[in-house]
Each structure stands twice: as C-alpha cells, then as structure tokens.
PDB file of N, CA and C in Angstrom:
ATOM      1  N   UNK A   1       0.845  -1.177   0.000  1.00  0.00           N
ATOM      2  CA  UNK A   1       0.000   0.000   0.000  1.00  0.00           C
ATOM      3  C   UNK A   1       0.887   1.235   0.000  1.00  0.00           C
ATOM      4  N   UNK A   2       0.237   2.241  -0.696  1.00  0.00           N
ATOM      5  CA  UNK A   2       1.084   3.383  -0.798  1.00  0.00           C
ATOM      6  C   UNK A   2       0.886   4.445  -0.040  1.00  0.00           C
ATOM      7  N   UNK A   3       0.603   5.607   0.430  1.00  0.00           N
ATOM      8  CA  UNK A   3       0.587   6.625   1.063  1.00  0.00           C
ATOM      9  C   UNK A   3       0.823   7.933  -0.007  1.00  0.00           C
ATOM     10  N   UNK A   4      -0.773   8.378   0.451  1.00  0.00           N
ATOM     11  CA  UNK A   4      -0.702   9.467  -0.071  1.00  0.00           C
ATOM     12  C   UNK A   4       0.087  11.100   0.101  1.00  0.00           C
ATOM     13  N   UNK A   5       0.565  11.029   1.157  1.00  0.00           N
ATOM     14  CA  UNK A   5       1.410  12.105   1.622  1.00  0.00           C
ATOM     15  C   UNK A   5       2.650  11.825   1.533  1.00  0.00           C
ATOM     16  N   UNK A   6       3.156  10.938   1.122  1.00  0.00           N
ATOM     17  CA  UNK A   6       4.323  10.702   0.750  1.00  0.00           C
ATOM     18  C   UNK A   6       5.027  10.785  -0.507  1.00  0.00           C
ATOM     19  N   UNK A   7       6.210  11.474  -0.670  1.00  0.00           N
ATOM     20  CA  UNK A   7       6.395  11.163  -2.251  1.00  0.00           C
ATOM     21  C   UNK A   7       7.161  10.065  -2.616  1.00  0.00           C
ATOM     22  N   UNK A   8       7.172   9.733  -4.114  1.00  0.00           N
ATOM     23  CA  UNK A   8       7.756   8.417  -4.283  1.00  0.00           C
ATOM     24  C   UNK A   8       9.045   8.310  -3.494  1.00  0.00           C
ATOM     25  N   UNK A   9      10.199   9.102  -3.234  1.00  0.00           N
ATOM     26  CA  UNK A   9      11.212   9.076  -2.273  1.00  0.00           C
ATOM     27  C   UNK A   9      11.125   8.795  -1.207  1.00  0.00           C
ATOM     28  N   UNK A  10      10.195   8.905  -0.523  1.00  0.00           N
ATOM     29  CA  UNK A  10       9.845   8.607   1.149  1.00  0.00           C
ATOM     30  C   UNK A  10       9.201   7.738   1.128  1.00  0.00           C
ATOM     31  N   UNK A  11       8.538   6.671  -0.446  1.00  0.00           N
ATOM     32  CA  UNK A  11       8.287   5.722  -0.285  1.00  0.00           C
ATOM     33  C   UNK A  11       8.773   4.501  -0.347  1.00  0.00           C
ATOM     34  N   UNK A  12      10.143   5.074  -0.909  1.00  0.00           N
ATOM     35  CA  UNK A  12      10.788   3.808  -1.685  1.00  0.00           C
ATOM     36  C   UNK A  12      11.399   2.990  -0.436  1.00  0.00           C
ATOM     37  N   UNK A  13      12.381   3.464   0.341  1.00  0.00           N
ATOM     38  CA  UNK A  13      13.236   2.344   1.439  1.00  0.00           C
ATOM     39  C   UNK A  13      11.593   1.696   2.493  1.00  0.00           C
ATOM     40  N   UNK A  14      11.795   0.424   2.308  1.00  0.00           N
ATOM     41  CA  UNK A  14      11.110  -0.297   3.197  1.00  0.00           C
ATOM     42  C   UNK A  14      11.627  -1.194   3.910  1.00  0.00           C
ATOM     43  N   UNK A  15      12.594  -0.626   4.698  1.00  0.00           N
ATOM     44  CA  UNK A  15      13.818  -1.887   5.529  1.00  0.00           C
ATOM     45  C   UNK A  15      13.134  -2.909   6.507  1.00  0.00           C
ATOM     46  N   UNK A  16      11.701  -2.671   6.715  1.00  0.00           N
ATOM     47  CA  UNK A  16      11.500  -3.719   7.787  1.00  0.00           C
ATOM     48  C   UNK A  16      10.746  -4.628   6.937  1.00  0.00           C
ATOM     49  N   UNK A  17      10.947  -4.688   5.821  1.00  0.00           N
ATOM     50  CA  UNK A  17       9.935  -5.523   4.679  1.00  0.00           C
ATOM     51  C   UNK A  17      11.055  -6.138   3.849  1.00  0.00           C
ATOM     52  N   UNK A  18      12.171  -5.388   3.383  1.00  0.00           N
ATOM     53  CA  UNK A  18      13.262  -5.684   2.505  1.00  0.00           C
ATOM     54  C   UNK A  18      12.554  -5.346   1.155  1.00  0.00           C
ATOM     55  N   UNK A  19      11.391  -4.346   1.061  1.00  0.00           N
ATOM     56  CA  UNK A  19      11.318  -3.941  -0.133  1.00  0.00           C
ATOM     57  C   UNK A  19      11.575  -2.738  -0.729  1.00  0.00           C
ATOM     58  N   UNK A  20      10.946  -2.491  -1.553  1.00  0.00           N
ATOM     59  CA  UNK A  20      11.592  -1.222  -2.690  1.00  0.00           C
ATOM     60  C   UNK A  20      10.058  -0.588  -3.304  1.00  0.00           C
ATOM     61  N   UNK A  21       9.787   0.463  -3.616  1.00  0.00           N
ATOM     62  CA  UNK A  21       8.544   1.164  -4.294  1.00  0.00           C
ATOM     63  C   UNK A  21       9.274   1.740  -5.251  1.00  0.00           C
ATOM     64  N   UNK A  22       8.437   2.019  -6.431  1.00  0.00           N
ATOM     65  CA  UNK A  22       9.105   2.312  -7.648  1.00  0.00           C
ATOM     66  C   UNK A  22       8.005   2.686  -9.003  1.00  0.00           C
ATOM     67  N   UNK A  23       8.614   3.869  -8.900  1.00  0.00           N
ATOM     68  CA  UNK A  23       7.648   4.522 -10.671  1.00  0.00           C
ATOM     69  C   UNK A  23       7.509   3.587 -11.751  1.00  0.00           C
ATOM     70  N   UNK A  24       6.606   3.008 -12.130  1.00  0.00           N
ATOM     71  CA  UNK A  24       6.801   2.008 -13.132  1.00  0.00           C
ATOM     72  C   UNK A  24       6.958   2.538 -14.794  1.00  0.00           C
ATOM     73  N   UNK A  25       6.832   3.552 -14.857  1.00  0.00           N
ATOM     74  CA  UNK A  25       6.736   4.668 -16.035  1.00  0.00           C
ATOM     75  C   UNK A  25       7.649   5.879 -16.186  1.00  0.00           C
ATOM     76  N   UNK A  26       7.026   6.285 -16.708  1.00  0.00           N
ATOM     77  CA  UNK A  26       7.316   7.871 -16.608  1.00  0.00           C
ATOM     78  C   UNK A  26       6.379   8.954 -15.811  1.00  0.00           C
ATOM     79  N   UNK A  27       7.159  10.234 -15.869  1.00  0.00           N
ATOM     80  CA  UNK A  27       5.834  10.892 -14.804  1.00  0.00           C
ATOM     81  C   UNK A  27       5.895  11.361 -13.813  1.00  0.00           C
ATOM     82  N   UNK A  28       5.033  12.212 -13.147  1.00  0.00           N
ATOM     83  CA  UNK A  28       5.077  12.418 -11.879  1.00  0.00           C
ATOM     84  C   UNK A  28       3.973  11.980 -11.291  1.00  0.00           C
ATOM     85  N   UNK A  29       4.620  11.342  -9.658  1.00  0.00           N
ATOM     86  CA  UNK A  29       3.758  10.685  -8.505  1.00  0.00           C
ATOM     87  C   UNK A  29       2.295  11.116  -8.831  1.00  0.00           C
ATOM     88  N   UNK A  30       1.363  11.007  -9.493  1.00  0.00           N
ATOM     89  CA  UNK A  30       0.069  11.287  -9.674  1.00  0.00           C
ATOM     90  C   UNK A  30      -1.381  10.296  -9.036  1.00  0.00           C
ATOM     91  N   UNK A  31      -2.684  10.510  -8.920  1.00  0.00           N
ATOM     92  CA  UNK A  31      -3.237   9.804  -9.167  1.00  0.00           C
ATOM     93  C   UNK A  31      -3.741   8.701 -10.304  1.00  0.00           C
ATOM     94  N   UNK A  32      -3.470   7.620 -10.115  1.00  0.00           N
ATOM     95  CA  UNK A  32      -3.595   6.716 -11.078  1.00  0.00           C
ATOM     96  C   UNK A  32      -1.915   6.240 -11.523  1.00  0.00           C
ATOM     97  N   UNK A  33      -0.750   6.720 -11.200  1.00  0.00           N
ATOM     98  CA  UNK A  33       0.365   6.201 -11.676  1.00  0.00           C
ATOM     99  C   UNK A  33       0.724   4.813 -11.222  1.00  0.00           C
ATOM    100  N   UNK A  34       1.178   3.866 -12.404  1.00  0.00           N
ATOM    101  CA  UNK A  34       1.278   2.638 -11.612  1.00  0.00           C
ATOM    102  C   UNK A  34       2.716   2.302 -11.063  1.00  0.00           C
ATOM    103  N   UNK A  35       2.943   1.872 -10.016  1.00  0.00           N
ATOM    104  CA  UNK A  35       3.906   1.367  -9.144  1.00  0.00           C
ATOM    105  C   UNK A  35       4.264  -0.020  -9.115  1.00  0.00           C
ATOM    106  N   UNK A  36       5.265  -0.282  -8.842  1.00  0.00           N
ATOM    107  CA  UNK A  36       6.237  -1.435  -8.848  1.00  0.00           C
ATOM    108  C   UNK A  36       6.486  -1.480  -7.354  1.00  0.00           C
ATOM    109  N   UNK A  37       5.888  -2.598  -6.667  1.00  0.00           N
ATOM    110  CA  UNK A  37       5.951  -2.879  -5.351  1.00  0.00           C
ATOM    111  C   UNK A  37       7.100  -4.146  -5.717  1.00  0.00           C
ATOM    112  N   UNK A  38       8.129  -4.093  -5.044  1.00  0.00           N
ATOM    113  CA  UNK A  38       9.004  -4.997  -4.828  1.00  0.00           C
ATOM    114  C   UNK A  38       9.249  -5.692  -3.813  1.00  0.00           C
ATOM    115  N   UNK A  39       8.742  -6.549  -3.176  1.00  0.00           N
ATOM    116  CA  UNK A  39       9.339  -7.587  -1.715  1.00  0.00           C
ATOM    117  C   UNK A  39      10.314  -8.589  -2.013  1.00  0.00           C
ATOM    118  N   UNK A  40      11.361  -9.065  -1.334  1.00  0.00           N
ATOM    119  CA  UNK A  40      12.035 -10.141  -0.619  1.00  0.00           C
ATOM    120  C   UNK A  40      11.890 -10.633   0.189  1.00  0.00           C
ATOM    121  N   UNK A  41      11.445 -12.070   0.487  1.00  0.00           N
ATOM    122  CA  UNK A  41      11.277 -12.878   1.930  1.00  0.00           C
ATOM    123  C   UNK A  41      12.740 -13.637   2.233  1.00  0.00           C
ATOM    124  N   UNK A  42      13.483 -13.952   1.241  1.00  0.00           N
ATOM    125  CA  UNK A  42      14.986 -14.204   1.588  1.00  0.00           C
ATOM    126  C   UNK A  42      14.986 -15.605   0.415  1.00  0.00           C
ATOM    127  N   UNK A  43      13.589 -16.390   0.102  1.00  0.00           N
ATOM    128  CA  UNK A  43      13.330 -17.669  -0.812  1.00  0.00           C
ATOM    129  C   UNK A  43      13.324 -16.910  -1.812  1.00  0.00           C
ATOM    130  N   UNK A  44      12.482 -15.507  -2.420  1.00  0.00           N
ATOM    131  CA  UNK A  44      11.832 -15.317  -2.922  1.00  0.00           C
ATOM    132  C   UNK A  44      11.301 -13.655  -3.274  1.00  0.00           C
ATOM    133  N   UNK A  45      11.643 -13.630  -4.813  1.00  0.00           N
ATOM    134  CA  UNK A  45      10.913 -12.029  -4.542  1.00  0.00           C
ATOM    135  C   UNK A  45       9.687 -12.144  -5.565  1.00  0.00           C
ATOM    136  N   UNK A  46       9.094 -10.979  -4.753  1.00  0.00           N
ATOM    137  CA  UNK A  46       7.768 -10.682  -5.316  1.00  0.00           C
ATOM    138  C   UNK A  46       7.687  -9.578  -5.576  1.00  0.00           C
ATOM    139  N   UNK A  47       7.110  -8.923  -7.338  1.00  0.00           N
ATOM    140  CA  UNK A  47       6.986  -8.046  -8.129  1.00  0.00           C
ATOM    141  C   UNK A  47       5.183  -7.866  -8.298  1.00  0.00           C
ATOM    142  N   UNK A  48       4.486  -6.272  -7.898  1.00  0.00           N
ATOM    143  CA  UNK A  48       3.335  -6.120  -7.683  1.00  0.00           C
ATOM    144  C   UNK A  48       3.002  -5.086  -8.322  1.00  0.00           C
ATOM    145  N   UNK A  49       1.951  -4.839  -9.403  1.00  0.00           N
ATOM    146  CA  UNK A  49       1.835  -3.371  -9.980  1.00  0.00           C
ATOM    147  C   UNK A  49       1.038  -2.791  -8.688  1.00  0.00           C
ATOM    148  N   UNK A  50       0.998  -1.197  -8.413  1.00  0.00           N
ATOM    149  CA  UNK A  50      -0.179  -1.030  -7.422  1.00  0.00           C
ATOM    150  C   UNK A  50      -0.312   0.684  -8.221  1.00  0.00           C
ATOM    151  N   UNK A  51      -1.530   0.655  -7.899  1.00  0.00           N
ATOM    152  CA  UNK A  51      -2.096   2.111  -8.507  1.00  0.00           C
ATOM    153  C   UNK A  51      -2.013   3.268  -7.364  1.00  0.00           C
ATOM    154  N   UNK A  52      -1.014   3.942  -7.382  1.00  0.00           N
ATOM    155  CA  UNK A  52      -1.132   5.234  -6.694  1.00  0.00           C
ATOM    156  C   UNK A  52      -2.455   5.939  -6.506  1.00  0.00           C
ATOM    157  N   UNK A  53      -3.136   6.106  -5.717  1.00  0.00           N
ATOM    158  CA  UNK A  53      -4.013   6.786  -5.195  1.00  0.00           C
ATOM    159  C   UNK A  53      -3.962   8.009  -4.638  1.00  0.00           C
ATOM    160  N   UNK A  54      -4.890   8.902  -4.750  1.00  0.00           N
ATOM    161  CA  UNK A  54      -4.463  10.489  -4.496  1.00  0.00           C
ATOM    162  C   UNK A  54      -5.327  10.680  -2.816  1.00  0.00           C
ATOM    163  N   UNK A  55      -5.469  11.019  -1.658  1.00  0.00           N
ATOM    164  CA  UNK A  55      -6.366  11.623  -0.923  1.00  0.00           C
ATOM    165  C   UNK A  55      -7.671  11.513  -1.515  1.00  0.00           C
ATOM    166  N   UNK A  56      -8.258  12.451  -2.363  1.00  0.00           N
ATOM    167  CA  UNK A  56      -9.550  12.529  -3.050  1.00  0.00           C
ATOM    168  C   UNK A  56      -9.789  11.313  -3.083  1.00  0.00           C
ATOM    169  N   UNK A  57      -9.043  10.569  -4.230  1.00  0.00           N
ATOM    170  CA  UNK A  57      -9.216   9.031  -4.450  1.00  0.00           C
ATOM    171  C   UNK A  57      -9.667   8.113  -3.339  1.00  0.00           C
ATOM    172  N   UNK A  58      -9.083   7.965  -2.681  1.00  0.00           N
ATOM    173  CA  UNK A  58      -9.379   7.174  -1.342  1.00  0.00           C
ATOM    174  C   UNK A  58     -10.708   8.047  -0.333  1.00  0.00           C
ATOM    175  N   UNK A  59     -10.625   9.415  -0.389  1.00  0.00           N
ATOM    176  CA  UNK A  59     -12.375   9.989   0.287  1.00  0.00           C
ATOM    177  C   UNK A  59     -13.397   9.559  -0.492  1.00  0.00           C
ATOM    178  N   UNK A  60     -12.899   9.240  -2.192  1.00  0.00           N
ATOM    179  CA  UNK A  60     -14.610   9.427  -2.798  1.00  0.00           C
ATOM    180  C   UNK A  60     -15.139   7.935  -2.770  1.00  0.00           C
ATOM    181  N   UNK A  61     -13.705   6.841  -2.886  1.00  0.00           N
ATOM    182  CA  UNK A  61     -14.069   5.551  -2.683  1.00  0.00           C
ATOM    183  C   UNK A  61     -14.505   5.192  -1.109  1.00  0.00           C
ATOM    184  N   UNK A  62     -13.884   5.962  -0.359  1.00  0.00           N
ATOM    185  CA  UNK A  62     -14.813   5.012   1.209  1.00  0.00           C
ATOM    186  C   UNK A  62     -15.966   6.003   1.210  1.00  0.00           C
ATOM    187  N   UNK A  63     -16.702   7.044   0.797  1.00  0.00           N
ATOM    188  CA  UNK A  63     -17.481   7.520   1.080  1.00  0.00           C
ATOM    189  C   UNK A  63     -18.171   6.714   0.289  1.00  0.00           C
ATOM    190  N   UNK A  64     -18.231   6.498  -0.773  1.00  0.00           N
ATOM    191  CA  UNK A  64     -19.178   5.834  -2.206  1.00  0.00           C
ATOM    192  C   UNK A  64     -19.545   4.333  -1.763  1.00  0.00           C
ATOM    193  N   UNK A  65     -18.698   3.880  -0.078  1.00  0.00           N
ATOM    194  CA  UNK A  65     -19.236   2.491   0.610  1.00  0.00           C
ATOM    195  C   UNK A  65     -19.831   2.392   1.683  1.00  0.00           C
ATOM    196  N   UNK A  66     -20.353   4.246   2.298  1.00  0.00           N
ATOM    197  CA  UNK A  66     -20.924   4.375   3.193  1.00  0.00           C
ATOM    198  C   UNK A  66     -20.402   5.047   4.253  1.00  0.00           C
ATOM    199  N   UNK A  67     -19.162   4.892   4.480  1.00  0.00           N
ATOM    200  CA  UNK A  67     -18.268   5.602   5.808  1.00  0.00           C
ATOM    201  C   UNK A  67     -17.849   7.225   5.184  1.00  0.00           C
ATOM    202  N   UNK A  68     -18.455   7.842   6.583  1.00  0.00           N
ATOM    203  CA  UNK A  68     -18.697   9.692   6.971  1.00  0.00           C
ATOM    204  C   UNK A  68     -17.555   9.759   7.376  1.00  0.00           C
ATOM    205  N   UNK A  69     -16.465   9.076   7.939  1.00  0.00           N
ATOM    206  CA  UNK A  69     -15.556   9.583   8.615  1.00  0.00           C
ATOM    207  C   UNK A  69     -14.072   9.089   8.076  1.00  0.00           C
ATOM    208  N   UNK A  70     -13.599  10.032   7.243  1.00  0.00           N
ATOM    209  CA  UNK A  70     -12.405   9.475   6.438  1.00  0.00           C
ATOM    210  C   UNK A  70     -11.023  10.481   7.124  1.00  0.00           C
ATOM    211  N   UNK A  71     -10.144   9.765   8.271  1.00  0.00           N
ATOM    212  CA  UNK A  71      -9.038  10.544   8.759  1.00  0.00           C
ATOM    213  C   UNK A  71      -7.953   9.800   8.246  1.00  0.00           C
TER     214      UNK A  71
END
C-alpha cells in the first residue's frame, strides 16, 4: 500500500519488509500512476503493480461504501 502524503522518495526504502517502491513509467507521482511494489522474503521475490491513489481518491471511494468519517 502506498501513502498518499508521501512522495515516491519517502516511499521507496522499506527496511523492515526488505522492499523497494518504484515509478513504473514515466511521470510524476500522480493519481492513477502505476507502481512497482518490490518484496524479498529471503526464498523469494515478489513483483506487484499497485495504482497510486491520491487523498480525493481514497475519500470518494470510502465515502461511495458508506463511511462519513475518512481521517
């Protein structure tokens, strides 16, 4: 999962995971940009597209499932 207040730089080191976040394109950090989630378990790595999400993005989807209270 990504974080919206973060930019791709403050997303990338994930040392307690051993992974990596990563622009899969070109571009800037936007809503809708797709990402390259990278993990290592030490057997095994795992490569994940994930769709950057903006704030808005994430208020209009939990509101559009019922929940008033988006912090």
């Amino acid at each position: 999962m990504t974080y919206p207040h973060l930019s791709i730089e403050e997303q990338m080191p994930m040392e307690k995971t051993g992974g990596i976040v990563e622009l899969a394109g070109e571009g800037p950090l936007a809503g809708g940009a797709a990402l390259t989630v990278t993990i290592a378990d030490g057997e095994a790595t795992y490569r994940v597209r994930d769709p950057f999400w903006s704030e808005p993005t994430y208020e209009r989807s939990l509101s559009a499932v019922g929940l008033t209270e988006v912090a």
